[in-house]
Structure formats: structure tokens, C-alpha cells
Protein backbone atom coordinates (compact mmCIF):
# COMPACT_ATOMS: atom_id res chain seq x y z
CA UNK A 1 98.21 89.06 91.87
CA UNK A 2 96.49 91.82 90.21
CA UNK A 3 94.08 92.26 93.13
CA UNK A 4 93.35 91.94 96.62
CA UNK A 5 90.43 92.01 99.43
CA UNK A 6 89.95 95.08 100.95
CA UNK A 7 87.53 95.28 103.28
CA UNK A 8 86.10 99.14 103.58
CA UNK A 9 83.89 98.65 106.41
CA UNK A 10 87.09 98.08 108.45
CA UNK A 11 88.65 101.15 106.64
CA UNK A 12 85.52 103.01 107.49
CA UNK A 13 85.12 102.52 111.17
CA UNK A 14 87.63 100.61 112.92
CA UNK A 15 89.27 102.66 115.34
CA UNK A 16 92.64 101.36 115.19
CA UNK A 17 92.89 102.62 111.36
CA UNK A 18 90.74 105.69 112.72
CA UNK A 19 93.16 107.01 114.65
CA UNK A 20 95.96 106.52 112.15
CA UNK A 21 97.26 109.90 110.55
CA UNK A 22 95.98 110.57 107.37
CA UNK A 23 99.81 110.01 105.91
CA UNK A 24 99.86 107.10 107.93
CA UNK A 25 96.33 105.54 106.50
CA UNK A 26 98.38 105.98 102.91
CA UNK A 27 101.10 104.02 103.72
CA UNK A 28 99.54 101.39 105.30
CA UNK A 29 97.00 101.00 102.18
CA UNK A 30 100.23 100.95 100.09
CA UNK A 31 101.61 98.15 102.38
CA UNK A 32 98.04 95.89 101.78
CA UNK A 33 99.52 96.43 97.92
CA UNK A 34 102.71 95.74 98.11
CA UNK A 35 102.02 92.70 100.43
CA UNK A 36 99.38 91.56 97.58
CA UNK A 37 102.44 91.35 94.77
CA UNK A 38 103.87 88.40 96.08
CA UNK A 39 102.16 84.64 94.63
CA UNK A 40 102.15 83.95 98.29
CA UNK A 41 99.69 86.32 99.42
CA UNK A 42 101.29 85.73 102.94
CA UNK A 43 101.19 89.71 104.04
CA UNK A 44 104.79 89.45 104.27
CA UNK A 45 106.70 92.41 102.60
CA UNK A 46 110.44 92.04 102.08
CA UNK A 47 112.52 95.24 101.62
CA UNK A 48 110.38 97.92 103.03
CA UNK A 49 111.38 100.80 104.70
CA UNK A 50 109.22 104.13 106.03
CA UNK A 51 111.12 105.91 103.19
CA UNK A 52 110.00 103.25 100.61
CA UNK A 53 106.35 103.62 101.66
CA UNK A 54 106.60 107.42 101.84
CA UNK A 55 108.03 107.40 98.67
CA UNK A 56 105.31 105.11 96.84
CA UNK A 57 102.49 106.95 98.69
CA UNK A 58 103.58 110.11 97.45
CA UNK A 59 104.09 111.74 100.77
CA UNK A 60 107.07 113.93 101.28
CA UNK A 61 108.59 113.98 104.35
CA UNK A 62 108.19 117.54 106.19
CA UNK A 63 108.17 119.13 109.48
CA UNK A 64 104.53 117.97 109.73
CA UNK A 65 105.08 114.15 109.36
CA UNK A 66 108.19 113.52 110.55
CA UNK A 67 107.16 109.91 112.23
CA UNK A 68 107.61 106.44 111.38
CA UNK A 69 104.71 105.16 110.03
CA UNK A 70 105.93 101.39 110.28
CA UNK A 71 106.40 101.79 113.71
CA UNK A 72 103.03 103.63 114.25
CA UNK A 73 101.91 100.20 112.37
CA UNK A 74 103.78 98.18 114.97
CA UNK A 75 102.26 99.67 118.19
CA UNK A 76 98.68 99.46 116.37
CA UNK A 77 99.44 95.80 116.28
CA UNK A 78 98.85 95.90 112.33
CA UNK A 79 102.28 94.61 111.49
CA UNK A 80 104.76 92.92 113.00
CA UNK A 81 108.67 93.20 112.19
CA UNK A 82 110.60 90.13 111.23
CA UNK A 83 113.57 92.08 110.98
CA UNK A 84 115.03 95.42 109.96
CA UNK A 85 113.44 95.30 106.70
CA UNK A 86 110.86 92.55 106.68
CA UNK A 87 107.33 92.93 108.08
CA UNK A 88 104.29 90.57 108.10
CA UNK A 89 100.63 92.24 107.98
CA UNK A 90 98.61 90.42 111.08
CA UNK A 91 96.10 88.42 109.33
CA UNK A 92 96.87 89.46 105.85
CA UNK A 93 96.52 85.89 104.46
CA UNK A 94 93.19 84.53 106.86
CA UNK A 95 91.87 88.29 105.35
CA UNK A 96 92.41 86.92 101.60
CA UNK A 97 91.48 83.32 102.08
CA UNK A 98 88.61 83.78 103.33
């Protein structure tokens, strides 16, 4: 799929994305992509790592963001991990289906 929903009033003003880092906002916008490739559309991405998502947000790693951004996803309750290298975005699909 070419596209997916993105709803900016969240973006805009819901605190949990708020008080995300700016890096952090990056990545996770790059996750709603990458979960959005798959036919799917579950909000499942397969083969993702913080590097990955640093990496295809353009962000280098530095001194300054040192953090896992997947796991600041995590204790958001954004994601969830289905294993080492699988997450799920919480309510990725009900988001696009509706």
C-alpha cells in the first residue's frame, strides 16, 4: 500500500507522542510506514531493529541520542515486541480500518 491514515490531531497533541524525543517522533513515524508496506496492514513489522529505524530516519547515532527508541516505544505502550525483531503497532489495523 502506497498510503496510510495518519491521524495529525493525535500527532499534534497527544501527550504520549508529546513527550517522545524529537529523534524518537522520527522513528516512530517511519515505523507507521514501514508497518503500512505489508498487504496486511496488520501494524506488524518484521525485521526491525533501532539501528534500522535510525538508519531510515536519517538520524545518526551520537552522544546526544544514544537510546533505544523501540524500547522508548515499548514503555509508551505504542508497540509491543513479538520477539527480538518483530513488533506490532497497538491499534495499527482498528486505526486503518476504520
Amino acid at each position: 500500500m502506497e498510503w496510510f491514515k495518519f491521524y495529525h490531531n493525535k500527532w499534534l497533541s497527544d501527550p504520549v507522542i508529546c513527550e517522545l524525543k524529537v529523534a524518537d517522533r522520527l522513528m516512530f513515524l517511519t515505523l507507521l510506514c514501514l508497518a503500512s508496506q505489508g498487504d496486511d496492514r496488520d501494524g506488524v513489522v518484521r525485521n526491525v531493529s533501532n539501528e534500522t529505524l535510525l538508519r531510515l530516519s536519517h538520524i545518526e547515532r551520537s552522544d546526544e541520542y544514544p537510546s533505544d527508541g523501540i524500547q522508548a516505544f515499548v514503555d509508551a505502550g505504542l508497540v509491543e515486541r513479538l520477539d527480538e525483531k518483530t513488533i506490532r503497532i497497538i491499534n495499527f489495523h482498528k486505526r486503518q480500518s476504520t
